[in-house]
Protein backbone atom coordinates (compact mmCIF):
# COMPACT_ATOMS: atom_id res chain seq x y z
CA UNK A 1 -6.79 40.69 49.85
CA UNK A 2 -4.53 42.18 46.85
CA UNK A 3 -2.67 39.22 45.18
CA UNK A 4 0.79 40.57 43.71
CA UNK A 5 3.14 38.57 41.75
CA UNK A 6 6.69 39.11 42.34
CA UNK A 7 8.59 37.50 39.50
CA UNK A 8 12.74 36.78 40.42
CA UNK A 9 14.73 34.97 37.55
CA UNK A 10 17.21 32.60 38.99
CA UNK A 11 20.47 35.22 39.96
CA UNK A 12 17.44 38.09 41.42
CA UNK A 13 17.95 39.58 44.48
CA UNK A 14 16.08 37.59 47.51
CA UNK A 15 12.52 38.36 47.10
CA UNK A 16 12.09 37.12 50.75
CA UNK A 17 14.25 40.09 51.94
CA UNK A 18 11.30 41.93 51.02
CA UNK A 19 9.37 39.98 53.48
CA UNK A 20 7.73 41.89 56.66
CA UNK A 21 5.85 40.17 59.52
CA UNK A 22 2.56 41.63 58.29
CA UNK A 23 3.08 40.42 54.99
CA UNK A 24 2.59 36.62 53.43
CA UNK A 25 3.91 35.53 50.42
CA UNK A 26 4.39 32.03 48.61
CA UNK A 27 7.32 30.53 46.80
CA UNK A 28 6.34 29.39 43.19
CA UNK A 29 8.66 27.28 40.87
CA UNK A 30 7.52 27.19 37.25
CA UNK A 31 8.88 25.13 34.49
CA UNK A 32 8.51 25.98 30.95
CA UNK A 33 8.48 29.23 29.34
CA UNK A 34 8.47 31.82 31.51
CA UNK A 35 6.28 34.43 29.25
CA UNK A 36 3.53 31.75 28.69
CA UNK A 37 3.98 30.53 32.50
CA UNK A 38 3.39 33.81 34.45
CA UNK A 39 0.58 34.69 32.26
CA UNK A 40 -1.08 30.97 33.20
CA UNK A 41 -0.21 31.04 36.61
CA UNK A 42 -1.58 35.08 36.86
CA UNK A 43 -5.12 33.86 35.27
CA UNK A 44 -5.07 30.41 37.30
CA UNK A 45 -4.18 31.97 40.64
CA UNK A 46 -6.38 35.41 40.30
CA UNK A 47 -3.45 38.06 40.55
CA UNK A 48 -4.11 41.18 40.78
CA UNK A 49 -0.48 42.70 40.02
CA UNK A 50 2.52 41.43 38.27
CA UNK A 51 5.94 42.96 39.74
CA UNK A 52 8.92 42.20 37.20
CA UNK A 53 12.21 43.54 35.96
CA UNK A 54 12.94 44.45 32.46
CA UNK A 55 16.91 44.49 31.42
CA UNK A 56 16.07 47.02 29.38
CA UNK A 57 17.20 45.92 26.49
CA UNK A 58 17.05 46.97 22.72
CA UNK A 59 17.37 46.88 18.94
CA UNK A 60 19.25 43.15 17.85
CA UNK A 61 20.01 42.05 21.41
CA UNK A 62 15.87 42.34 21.94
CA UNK A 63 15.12 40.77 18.83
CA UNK A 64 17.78 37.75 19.55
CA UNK A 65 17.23 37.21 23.31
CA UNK A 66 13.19 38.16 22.95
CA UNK A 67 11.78 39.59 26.18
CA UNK A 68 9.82 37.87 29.33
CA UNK A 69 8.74 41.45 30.66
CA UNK A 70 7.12 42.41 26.71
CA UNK A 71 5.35 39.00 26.32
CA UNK A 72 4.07 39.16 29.93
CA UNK A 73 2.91 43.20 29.17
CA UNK A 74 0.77 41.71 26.56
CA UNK A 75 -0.49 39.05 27.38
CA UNK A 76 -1.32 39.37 31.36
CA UNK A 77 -5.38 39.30 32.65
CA UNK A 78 -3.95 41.81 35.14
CA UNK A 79 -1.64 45.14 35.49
CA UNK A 80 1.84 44.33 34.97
CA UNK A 81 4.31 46.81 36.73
CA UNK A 82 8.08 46.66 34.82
CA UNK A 83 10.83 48.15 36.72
CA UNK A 84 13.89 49.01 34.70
CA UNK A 85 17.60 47.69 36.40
CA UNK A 86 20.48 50.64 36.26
CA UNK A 87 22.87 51.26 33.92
CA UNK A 88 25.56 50.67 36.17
CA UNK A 89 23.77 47.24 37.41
CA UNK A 90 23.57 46.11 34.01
CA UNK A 91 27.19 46.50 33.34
CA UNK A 92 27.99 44.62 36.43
CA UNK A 93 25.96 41.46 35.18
CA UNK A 94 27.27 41.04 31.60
């Protein structure tokens, strides 16, 4: 059995809409910080894929806010798949 990791940040879509009947999947709730906490919970539970999203951000607002999706790139014991949200998606949340 593949073990993915689908990380949602608190505001994500519904990761259970991607739910089918053939497919089982666990709810998680981790506390601390989230770079350090995926990459523990990844080695501790045996994953074989980490699914985030990436903002996409760059320059000063990188450097000020850091980034989850870099820290978890380079620090994972598995693959770590980033998928980039829209322009027009980004826009809409700030």
């Amino acid at each position: 059995m593949v073990r993915i990791l689908l990380f949602a940040t608190h505001g994500s879509e519904d990761p259970t809409r991607l739910h089918r009947v053939d497919t089982y999947f666990e709810h998680h709730l981790l506390s601390g910080d989230p770079g350090s906490e995926l990459v523990h919970f990844a080695e501790r539970e045996n994953i074989d894929l980490i699914v985030m999203g990436t903002h996409g951000r760059t320059g000063l607002t990188r450097l000020l806010m850091g980034s989850v999706a870099e820290a978890v790139v380079r620090r994972a014991p598995c693959p770590v798949l980033t998928l980039k949200q829209p322009a027009s998606a980004l826009a809409a949340a700030d």
